[in-house]
C-alpha atoms as a PDB file:
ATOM      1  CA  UNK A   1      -3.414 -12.585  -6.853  1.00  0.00           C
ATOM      2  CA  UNK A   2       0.046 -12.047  -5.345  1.00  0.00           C
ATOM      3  CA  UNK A   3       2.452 -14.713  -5.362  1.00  0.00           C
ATOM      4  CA  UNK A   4       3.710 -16.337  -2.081  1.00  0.00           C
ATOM      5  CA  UNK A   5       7.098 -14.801  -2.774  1.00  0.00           C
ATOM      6  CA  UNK A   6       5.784 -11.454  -3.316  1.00  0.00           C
ATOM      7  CA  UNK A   7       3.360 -11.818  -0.076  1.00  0.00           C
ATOM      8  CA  UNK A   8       6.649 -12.345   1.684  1.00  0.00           C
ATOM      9  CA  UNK A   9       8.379  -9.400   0.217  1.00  0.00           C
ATOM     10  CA  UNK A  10       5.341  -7.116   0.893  1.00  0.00           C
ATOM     11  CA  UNK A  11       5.750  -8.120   4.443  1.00  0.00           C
ATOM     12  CA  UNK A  12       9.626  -7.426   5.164  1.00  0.00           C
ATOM     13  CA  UNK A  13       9.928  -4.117   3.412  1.00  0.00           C
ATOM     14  CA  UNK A  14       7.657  -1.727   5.035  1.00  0.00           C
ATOM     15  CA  UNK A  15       8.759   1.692   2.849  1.00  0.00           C
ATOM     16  CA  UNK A  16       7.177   2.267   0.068  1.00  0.00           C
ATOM     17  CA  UNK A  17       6.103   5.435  -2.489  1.00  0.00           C
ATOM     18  CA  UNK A  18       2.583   5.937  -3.215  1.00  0.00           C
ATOM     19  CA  UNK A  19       1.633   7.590  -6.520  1.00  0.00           C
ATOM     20  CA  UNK A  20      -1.875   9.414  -6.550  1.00  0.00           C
ATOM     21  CA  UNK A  21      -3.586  12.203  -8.730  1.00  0.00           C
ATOM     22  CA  UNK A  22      -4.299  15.417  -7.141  1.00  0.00           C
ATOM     23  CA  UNK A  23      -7.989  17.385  -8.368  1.00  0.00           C
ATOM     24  CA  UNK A  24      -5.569  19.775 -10.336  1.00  0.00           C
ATOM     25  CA  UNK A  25      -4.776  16.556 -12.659  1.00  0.00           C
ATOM     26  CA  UNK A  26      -0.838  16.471 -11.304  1.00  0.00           C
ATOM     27  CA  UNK A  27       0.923  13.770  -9.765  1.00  0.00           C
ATOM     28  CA  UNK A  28       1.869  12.929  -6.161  1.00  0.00           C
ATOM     29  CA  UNK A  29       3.955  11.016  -4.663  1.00  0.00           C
ATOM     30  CA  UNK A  30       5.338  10.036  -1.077  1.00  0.00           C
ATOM     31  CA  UNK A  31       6.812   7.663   1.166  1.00  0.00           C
ATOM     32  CA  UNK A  32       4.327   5.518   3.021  1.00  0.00           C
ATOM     33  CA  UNK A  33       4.116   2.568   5.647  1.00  0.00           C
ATOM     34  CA  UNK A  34       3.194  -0.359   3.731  1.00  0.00           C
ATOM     35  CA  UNK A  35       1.561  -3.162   5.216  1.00  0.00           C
ATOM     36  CA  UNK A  36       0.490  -6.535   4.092  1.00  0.00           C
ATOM     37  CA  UNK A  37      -2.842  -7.680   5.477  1.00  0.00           C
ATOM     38  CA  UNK A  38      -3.548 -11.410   5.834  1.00  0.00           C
ATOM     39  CA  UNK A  39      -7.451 -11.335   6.447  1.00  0.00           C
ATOM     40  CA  UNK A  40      -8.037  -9.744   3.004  1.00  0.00           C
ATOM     41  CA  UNK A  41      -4.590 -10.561   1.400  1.00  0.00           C
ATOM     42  CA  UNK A  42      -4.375  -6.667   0.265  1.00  0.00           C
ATOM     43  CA  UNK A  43      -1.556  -4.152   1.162  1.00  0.00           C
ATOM     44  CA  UNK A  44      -2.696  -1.325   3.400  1.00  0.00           C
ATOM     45  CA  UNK A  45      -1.265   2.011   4.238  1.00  0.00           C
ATOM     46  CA  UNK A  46      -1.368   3.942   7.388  1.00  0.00           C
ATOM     47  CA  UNK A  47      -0.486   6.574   9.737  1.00  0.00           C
ATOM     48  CA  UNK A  48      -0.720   9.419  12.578  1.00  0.00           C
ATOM     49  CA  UNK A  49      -3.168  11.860  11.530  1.00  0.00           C
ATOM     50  CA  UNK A  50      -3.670  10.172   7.637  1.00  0.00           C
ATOM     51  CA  UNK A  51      -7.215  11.636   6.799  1.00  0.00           C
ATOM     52  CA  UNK A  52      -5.263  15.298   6.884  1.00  0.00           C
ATOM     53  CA  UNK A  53      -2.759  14.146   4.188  1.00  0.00           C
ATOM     54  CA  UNK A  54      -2.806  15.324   0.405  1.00  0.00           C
ATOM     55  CA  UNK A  55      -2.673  11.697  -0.437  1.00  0.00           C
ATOM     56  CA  UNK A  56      -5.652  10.745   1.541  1.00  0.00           C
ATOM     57  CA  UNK A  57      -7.635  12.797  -0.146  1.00  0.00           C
ATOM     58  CA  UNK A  58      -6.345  12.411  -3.249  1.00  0.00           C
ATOM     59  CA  UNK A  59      -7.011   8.793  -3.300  1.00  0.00           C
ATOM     60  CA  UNK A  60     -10.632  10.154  -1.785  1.00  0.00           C
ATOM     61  CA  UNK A  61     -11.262  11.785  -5.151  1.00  0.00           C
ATOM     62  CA  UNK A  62      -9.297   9.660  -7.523  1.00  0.00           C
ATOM     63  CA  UNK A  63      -9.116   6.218  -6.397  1.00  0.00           C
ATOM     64  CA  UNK A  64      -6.653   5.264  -9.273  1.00  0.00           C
ATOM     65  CA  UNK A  65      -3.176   4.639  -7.630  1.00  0.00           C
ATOM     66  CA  UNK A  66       0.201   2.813  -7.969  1.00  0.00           C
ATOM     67  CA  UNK A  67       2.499   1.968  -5.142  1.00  0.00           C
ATOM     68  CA  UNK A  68       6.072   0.765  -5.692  1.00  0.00           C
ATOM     69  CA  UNK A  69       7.595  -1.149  -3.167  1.00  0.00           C
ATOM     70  CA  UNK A  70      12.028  -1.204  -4.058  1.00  0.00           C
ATOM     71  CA  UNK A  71      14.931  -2.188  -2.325  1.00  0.00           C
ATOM     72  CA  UNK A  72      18.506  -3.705  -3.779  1.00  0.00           C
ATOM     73  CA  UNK A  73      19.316  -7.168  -3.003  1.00  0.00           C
ATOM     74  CA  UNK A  74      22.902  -6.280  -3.389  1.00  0.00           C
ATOM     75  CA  UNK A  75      25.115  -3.524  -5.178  1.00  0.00           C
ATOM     76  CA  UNK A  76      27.804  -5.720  -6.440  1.00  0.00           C
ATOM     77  CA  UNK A  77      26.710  -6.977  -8.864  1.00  0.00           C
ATOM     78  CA  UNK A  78      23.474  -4.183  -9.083  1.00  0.00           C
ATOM     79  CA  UNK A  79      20.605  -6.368  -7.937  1.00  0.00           C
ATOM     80  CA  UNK A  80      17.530  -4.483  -7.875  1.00  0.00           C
ATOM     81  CA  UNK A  81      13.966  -5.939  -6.996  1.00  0.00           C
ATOM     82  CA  UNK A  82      10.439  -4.785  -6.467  1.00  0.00           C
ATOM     83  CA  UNK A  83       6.842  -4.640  -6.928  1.00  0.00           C
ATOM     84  CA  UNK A  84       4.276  -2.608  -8.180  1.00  0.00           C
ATOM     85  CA  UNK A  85       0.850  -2.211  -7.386  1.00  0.00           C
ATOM     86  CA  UNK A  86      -1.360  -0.282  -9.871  1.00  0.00           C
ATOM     87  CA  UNK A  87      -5.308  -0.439  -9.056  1.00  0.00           C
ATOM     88  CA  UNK A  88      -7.933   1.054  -6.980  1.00  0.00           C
ATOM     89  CA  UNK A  89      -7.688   2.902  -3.392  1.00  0.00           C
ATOM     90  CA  UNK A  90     -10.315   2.186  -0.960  1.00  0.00           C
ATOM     91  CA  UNK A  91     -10.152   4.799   1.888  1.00  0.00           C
ATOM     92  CA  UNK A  92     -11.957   4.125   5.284  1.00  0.00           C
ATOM     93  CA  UNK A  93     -12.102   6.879   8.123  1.00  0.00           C
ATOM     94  CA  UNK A  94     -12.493   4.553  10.644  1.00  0.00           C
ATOM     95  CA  UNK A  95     -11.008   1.212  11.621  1.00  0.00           C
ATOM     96  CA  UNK A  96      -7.547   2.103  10.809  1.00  0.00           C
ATOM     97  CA  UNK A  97      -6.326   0.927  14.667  1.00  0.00           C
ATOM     98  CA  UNK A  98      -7.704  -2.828  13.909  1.00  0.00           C
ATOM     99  CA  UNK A  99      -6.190  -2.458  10.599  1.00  0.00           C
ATOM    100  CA  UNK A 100      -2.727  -2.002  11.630  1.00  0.00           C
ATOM    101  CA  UNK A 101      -2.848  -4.468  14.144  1.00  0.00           C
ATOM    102  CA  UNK A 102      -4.089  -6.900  11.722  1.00  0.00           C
ATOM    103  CA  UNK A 103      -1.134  -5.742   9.529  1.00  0.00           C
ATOM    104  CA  UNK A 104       0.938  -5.916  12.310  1.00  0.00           C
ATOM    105  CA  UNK A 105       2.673  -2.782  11.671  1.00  0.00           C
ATOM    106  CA  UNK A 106       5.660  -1.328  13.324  1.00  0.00           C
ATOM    107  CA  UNK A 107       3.249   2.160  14.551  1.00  0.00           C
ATOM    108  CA  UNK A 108       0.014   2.615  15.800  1.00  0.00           C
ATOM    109  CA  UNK A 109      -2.831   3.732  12.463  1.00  0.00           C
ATOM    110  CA  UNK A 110      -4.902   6.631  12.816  1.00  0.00           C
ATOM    111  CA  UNK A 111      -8.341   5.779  12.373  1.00  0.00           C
ATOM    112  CA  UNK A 112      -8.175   6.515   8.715  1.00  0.00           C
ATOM    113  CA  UNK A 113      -6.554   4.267   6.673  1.00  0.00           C
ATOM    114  CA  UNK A 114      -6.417   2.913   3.036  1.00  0.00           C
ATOM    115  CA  UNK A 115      -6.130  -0.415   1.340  1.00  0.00           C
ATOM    116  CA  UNK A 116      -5.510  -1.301  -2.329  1.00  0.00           C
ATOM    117  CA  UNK A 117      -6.829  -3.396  -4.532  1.00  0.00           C
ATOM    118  CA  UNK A 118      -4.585  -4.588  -7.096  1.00  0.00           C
ATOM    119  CA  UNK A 119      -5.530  -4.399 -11.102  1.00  0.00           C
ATOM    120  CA  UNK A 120      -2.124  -5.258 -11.951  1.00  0.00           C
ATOM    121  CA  UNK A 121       0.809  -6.333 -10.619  1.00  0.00           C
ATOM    122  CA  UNK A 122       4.442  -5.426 -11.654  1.00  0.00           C
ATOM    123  CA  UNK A 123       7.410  -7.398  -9.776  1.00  0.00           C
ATOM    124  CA  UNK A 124      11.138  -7.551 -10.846  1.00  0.00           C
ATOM    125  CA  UNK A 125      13.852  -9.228  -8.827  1.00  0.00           C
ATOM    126  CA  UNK A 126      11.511 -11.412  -6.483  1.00  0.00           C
ATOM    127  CA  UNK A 127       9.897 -14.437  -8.520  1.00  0.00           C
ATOM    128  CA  UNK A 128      12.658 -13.586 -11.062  1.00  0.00           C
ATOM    129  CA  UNK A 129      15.762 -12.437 -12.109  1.00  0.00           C
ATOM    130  CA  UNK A 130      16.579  -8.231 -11.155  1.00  0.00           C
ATOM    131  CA  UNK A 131      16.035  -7.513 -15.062  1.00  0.00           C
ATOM    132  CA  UNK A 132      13.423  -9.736 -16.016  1.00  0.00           C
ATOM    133  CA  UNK A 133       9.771  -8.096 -15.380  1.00  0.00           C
ATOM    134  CA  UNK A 134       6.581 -10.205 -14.856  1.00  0.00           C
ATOM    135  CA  UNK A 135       3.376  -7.994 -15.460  1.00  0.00           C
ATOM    136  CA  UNK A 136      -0.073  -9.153 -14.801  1.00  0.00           C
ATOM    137  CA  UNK A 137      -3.795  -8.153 -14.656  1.00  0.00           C
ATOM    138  CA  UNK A 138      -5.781  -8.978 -11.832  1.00  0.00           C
ATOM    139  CA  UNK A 139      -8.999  -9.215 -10.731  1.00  0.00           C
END
């Protein structure tokens, strides 16, 4: 699903933006801890106090999300690279502690926690060069 060079960017940039839909039909988006977990090779997001947060409960409601992971490689010459994640959100109220430490994440998870499956997959700057885009489907 993700290549081993995007596997390995997932797991050095933890910062990314999650995009979800609220019940009013408009668009969210935030920073979020992003986490790569090896046991079911999926990213997962987590927090303190997550099941409180508009985007929890977005992604409760609308499961459809995307989450763009960015950072520049340099800025001479302007080398940007990234990935992003479009598919389903699959939020759990419980297990979130286990889930970070499988993750290995940099803060402790609330019990609530979410993990997404990928439908497609966006990278720039990682398999390829900073312009060039690779888009796939998954399933």
């Amino acid at each position: 699903m993700f290549t081993d060079a995007e596997v390995e960017y997932l797991i050095r940039r933890p910062l990314g933006r999650l995009a979800t839909v609220g019940r009013d039909g408009h668009p969210h988006v935030m920073p979020v801890g992003v986490f790569w977990d090896p046991e079911s090779r999926a990213v997962v997001i987590g927090g303190h106090n997550l099941a409180a947060s508009r985007k929890f409960r977005d992604a409760q409601h609308n499961p459809e999300v995307a989450l763009v992971v960015d950072d520049l490689a340099a800025t001479d010459p302007w080398t940007p690279r990234g990935i992003e994640i479009r598919g389903q959100a699959e939020t759990h109220t419980s297990g979130g502690e286990e889930a970070g430490r499988r993750a290995r994440a940099s803060f402790p998870f609330s019990p609530a926690w979410i993990r997404i499956r990928p439908h497609r997959i966006l990278a720039w700057g990682i398999d390829t060069g900073s312009f060039e885009l690779t888009a796939r489907d998954v399933v």
